[in-house]
PDB file of N, CA and C in Angstrom:
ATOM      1  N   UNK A   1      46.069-106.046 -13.153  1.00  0.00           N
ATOM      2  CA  UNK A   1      46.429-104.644 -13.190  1.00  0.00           C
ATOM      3  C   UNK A   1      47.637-104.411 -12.298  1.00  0.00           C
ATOM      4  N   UNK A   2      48.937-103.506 -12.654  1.00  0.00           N
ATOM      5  CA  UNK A   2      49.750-103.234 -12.030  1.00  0.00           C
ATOM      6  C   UNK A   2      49.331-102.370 -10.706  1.00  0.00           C
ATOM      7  N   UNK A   3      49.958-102.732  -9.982  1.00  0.00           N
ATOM      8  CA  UNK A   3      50.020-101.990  -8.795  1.00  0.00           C
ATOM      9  C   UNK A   3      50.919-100.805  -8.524  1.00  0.00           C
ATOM     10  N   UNK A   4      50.138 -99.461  -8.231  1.00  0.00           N
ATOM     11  CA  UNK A   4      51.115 -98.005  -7.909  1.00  0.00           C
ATOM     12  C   UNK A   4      51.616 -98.222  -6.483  1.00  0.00           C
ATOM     13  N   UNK A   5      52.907 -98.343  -6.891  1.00  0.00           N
ATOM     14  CA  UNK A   5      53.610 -97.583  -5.912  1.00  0.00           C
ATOM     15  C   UNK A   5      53.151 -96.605  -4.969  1.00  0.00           C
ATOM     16  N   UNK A   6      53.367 -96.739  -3.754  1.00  0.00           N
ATOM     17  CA  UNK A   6      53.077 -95.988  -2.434  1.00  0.00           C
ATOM     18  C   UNK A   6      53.868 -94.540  -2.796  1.00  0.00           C
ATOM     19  N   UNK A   7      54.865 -94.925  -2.671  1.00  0.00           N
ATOM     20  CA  UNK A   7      56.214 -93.458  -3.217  1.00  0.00           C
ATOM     21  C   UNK A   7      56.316 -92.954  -4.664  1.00  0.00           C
ATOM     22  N   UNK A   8      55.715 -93.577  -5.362  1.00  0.00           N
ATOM     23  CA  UNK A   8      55.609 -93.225  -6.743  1.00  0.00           C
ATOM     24  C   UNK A   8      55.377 -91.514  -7.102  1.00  0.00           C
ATOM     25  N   UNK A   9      55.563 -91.406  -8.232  1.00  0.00           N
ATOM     26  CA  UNK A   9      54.919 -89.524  -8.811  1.00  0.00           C
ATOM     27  C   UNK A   9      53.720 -90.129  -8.907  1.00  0.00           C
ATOM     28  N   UNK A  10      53.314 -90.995  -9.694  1.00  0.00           N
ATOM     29  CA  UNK A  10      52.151 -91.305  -9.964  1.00  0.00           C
ATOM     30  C   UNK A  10      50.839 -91.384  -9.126  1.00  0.00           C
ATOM     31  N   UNK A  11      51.623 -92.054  -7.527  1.00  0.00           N
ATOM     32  CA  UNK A  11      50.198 -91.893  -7.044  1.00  0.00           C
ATOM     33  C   UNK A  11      50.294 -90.724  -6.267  1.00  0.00           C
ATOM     34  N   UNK A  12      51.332 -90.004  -6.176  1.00  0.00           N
ATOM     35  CA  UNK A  12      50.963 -88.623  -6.034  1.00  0.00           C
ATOM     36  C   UNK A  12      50.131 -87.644  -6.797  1.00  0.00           C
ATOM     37  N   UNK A  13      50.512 -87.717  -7.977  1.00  0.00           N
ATOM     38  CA  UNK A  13      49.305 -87.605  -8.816  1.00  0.00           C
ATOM     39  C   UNK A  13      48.013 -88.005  -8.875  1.00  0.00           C
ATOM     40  N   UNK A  14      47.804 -89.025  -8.867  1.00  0.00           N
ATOM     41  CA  UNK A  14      46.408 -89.915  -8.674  1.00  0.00           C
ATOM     42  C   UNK A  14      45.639 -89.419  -7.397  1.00  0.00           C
ATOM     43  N   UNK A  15      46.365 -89.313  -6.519  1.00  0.00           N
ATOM     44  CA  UNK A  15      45.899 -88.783  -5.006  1.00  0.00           C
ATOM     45  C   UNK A  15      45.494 -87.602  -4.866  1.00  0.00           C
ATOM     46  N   UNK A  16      45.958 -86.375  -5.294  1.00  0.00           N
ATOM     47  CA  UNK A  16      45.852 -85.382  -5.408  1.00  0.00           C
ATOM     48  C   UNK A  16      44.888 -84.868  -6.350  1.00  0.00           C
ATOM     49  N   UNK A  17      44.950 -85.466  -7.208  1.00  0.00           N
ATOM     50  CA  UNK A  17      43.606 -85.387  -8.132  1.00  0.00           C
ATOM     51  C   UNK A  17      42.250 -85.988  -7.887  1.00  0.00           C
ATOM     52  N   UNK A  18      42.702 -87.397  -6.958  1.00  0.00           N
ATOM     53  CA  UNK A  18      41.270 -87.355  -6.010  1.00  0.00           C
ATOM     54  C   UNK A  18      40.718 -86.776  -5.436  1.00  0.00           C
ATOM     55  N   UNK A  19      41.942 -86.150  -4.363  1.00  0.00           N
ATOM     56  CA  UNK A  19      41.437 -85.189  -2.963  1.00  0.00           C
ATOM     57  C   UNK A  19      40.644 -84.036  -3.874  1.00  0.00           C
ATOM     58  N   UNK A  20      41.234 -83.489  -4.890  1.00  0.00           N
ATOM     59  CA  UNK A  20      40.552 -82.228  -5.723  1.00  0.00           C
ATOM     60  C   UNK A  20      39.132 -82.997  -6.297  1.00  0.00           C
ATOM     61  N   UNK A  21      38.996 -83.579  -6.641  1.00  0.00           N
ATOM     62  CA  UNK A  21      37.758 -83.853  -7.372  1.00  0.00           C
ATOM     63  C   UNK A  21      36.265 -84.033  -6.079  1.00  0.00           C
ATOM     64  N   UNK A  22      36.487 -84.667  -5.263  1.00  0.00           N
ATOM     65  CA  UNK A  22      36.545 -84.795  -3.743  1.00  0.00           C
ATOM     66  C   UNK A  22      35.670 -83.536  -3.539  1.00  0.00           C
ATOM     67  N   UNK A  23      37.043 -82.754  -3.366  1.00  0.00           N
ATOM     68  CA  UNK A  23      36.678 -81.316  -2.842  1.00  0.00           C
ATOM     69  C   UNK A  23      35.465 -80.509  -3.687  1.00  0.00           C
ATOM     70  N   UNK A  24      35.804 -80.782  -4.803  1.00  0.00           N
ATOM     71  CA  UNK A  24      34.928 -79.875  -5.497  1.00  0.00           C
ATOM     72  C   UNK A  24      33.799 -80.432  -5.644  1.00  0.00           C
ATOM     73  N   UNK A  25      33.621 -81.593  -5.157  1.00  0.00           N
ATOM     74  CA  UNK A  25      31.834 -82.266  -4.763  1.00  0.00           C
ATOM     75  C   UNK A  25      31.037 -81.378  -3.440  1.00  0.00           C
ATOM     76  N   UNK A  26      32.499 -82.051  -2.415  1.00  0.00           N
ATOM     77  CA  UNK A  26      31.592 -81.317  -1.372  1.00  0.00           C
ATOM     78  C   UNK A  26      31.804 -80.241  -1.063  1.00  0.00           C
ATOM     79  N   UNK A  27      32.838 -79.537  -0.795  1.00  0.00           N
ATOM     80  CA  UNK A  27      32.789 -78.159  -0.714  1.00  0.00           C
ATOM     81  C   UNK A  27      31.701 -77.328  -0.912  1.00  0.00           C
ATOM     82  N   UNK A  28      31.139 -77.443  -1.800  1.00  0.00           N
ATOM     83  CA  UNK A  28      29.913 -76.564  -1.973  1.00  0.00           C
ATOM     84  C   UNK A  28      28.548 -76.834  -1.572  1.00  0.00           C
ATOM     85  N   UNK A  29      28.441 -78.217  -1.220  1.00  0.00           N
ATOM     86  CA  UNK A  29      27.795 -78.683  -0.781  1.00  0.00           C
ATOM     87  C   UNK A  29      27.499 -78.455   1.189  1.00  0.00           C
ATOM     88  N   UNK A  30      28.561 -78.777   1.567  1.00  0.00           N
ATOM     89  CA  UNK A  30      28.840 -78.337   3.044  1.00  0.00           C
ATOM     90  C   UNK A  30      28.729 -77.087   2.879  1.00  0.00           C
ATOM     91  N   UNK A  31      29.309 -76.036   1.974  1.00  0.00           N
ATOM     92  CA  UNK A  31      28.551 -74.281   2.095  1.00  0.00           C
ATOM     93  C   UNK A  31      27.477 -74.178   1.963  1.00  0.00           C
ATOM     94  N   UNK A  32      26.545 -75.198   1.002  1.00  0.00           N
ATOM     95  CA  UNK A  32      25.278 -74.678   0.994  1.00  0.00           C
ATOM     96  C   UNK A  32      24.626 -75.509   1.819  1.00  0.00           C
ATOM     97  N   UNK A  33      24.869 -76.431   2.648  1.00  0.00           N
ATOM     98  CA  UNK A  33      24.529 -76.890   4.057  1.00  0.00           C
ATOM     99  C   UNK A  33      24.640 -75.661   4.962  1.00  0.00           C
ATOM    100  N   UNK A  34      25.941 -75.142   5.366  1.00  0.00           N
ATOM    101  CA  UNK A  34      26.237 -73.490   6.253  1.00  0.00           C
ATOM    102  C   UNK A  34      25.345 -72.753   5.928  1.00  0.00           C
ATOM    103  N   UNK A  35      25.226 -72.375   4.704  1.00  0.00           N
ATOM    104  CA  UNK A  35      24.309 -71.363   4.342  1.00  0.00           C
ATOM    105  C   UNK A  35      22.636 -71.527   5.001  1.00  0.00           C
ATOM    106  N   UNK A  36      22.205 -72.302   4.312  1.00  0.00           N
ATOM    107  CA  UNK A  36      20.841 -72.634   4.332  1.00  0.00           C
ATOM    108  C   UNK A  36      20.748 -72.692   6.335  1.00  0.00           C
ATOM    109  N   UNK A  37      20.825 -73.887   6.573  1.00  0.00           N
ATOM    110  CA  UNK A  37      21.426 -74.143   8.410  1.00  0.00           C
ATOM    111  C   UNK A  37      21.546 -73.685   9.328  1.00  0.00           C
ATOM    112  N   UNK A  38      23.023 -73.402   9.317  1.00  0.00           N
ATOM    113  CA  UNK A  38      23.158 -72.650  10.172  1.00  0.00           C
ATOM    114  C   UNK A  38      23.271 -70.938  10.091  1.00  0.00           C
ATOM    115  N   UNK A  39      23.534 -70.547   9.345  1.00  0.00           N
ATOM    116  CA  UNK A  39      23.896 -68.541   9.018  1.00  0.00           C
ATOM    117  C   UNK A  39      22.400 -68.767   8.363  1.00  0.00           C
ATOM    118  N   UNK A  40      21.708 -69.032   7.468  1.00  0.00           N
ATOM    119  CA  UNK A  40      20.217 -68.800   7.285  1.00  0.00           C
ATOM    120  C   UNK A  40      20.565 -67.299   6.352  1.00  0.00           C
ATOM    121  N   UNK A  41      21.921 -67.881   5.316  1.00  0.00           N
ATOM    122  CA  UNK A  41      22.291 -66.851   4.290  1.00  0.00           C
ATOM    123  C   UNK A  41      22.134 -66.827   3.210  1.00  0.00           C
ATOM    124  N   UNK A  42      22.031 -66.029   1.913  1.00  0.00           N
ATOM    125  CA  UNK A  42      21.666 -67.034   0.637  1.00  0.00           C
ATOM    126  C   UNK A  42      23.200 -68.110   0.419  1.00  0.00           C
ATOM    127  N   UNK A  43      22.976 -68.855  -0.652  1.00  0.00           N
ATOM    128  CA  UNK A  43      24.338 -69.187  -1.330  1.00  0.00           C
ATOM    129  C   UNK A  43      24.111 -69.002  -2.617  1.00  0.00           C
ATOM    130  N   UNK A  44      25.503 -68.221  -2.588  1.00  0.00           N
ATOM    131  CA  UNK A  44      26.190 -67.996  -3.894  1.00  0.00           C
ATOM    132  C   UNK A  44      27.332 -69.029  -4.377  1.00  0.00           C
ATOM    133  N   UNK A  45      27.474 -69.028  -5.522  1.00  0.00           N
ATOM    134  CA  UNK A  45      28.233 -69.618  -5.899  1.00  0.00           C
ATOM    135  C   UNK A  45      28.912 -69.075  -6.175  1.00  0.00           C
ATOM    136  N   UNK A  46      30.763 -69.251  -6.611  1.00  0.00           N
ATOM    137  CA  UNK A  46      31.386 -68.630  -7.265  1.00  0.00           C
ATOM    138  C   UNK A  46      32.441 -69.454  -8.191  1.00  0.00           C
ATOM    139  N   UNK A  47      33.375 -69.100  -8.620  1.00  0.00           N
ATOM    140  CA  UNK A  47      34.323 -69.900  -9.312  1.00  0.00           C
ATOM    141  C   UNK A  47      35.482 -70.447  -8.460  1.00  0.00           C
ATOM    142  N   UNK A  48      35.576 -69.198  -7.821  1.00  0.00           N
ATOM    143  CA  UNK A  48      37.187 -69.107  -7.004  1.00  0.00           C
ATOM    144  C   UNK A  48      36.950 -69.997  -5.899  1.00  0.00           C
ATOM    145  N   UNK A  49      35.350 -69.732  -5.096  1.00  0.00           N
ATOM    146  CA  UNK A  49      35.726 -70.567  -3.839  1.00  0.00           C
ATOM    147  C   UNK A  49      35.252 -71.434  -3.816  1.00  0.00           C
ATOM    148  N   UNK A  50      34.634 -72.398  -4.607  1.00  0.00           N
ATOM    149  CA  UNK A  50      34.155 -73.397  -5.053  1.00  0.00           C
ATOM    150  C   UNK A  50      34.763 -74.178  -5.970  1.00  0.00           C
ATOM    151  N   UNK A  51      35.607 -74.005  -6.532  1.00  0.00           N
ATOM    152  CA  UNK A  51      36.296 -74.843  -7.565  1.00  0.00           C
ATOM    153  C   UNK A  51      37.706 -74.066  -7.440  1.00  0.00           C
ATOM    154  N   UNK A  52      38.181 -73.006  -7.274  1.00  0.00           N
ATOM    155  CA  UNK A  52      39.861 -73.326  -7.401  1.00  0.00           C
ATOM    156  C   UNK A  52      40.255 -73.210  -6.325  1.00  0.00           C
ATOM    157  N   UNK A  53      39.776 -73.191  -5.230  1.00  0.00           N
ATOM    158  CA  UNK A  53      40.445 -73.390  -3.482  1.00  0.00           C
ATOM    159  C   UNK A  53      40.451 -74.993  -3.321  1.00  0.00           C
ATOM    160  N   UNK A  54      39.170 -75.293  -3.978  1.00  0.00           N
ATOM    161  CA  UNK A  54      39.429 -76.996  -3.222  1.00  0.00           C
ATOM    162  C   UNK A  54      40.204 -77.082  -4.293  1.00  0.00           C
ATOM    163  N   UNK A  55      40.882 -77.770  -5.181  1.00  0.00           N
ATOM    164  CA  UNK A  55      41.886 -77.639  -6.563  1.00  0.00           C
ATOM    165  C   UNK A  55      43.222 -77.602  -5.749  1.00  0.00           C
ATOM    166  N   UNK A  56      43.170 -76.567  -5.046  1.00  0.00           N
ATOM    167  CA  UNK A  56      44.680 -76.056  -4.515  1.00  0.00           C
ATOM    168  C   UNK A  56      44.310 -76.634  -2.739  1.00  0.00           C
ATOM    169  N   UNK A  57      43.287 -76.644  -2.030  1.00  0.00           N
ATOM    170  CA  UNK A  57      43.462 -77.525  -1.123  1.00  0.00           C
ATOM    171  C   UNK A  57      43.885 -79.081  -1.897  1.00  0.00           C
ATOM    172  N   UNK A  58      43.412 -79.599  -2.190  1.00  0.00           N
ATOM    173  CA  UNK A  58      43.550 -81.141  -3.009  1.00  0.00           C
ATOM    174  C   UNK A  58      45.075 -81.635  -3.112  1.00  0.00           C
ATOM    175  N   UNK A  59      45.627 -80.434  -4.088  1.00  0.00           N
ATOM    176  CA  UNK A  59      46.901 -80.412  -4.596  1.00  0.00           C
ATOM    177  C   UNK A  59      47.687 -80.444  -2.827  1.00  0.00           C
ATOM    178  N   UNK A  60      47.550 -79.561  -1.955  1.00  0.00           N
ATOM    179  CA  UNK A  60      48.623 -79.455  -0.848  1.00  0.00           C
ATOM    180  C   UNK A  60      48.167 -80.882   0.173  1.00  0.00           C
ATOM    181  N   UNK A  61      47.180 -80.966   0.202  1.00  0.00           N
ATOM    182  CA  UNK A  61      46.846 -82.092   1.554  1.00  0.00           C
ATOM    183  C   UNK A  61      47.593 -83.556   0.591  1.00  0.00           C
ATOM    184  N   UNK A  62      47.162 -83.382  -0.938  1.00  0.00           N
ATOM    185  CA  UNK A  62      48.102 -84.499  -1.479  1.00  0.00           C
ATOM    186  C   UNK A  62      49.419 -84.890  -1.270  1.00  0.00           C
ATOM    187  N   UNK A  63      50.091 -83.778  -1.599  1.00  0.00           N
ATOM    188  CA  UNK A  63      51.459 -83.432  -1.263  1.00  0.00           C
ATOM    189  C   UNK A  63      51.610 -84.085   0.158  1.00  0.00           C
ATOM    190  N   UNK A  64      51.145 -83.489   0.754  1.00  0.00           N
ATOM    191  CA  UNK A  64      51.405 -83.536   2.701  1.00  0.00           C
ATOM    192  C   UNK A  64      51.709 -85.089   2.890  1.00  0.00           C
ATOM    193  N   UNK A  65      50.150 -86.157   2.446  1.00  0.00           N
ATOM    194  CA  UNK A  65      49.808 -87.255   2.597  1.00  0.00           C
ATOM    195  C   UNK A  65      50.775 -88.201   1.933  1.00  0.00           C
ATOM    196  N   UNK A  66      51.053 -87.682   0.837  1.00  0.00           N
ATOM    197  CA  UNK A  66      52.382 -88.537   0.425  1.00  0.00           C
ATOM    198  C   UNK A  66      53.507 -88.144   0.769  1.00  0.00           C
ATOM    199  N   UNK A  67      54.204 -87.071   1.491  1.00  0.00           N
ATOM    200  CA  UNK A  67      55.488 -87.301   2.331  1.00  0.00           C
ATOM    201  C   UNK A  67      55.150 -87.645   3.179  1.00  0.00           C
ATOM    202  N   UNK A  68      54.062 -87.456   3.926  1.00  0.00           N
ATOM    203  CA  UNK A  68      54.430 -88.206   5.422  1.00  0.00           C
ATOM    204  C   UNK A  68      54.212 -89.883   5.256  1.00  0.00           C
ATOM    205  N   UNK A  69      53.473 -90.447   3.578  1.00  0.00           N
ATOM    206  CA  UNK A  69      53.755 -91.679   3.932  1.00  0.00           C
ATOM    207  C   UNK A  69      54.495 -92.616   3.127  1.00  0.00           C
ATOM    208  N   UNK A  70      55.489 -91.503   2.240  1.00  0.00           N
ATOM    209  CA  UNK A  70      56.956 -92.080   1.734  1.00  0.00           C
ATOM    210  C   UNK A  70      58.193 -91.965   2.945  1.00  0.00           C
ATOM    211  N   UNK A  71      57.715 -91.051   4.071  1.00  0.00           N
ATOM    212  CA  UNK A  71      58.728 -90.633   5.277  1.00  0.00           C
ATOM    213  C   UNK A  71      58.687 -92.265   6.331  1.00  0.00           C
ATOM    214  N   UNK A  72      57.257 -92.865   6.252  1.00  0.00           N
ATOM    215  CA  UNK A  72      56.887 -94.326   6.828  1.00  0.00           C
ATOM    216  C   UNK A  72      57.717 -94.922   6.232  1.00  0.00           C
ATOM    217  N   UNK A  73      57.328 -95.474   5.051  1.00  0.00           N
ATOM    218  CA  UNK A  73      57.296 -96.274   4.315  1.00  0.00           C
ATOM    219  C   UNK A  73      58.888 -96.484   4.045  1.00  0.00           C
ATOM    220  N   UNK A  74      59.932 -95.147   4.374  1.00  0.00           N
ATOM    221  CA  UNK A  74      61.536 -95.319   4.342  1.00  0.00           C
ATOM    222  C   UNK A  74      61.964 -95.990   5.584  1.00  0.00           C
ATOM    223  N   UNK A  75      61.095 -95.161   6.909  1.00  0.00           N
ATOM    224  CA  UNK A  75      61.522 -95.849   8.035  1.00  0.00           C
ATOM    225  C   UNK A  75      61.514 -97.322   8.531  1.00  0.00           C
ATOM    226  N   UNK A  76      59.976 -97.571   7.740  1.00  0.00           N
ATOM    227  CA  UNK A  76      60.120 -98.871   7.808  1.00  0.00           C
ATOM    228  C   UNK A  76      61.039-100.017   6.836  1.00  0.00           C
ATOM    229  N   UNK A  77      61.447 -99.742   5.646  1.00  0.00           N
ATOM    230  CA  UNK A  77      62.671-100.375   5.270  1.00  0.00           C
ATOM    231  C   UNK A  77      63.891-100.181   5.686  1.00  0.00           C
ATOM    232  N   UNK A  78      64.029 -98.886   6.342  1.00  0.00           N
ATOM    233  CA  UNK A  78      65.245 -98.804   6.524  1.00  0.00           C
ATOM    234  C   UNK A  78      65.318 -99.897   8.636  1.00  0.00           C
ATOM    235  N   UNK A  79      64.219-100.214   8.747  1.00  0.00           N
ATOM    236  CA  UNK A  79      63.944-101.201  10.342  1.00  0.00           C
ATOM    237  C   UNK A  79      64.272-102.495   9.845  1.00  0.00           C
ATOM    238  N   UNK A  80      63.151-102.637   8.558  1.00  0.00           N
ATOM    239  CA  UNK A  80      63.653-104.003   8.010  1.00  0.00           C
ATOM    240  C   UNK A  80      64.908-104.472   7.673  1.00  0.00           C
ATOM    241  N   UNK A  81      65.945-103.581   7.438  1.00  0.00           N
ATOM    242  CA  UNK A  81      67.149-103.616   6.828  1.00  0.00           C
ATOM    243  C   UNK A  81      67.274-103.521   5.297  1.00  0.00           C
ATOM    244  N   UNK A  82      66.186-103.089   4.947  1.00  0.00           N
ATOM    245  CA  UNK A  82      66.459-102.556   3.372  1.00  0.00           C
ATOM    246  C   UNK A  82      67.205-101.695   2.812  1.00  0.00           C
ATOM    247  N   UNK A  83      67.123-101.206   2.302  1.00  0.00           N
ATOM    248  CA  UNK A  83      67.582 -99.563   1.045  1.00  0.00           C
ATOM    249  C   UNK A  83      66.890 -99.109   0.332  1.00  0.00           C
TER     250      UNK A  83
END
């Protein structure tokens, strides 16, 4: 199997669609841990904060995680003497 690229779109993609899928396991899970636990509140579910916040957390921490480690990954070729 080919190997993705660190700097690639692709595993920016791939990554980001992890972190979201991720999220939308536990997220609701850790709320209805809060709930039950500690606040001793009901849980509700909803659409928005259960499935399209983690979605859009997923999408930005992806983002983040791959510039800061295409921002490495330059510094260190550009130490090695690459391009």
């Amino acid at each position: 199997m080919k190997k993705i690229e660190t700097t690639s779109i692709k595993y920016l993609i791939f990554q980001s669609l992890a972190i979201a899928i991720a999220g939308i396991i536990i997220w609701p899970l850790l709320d209805l841990f809060i709930c039950n636990v500690i606040t001793h509140t009901e849980f509700v579910y909803s659409v928005t904060d259960h499935i399209i916040e983690p979605i859009v957390f997923g999408c930005i921490l992806g983002i983040v995680l791959w510039a800061v480690e295409r921002k490495a990954n330059s510094k260190k070729e550009k130490k090695n003497g690459r391009k």
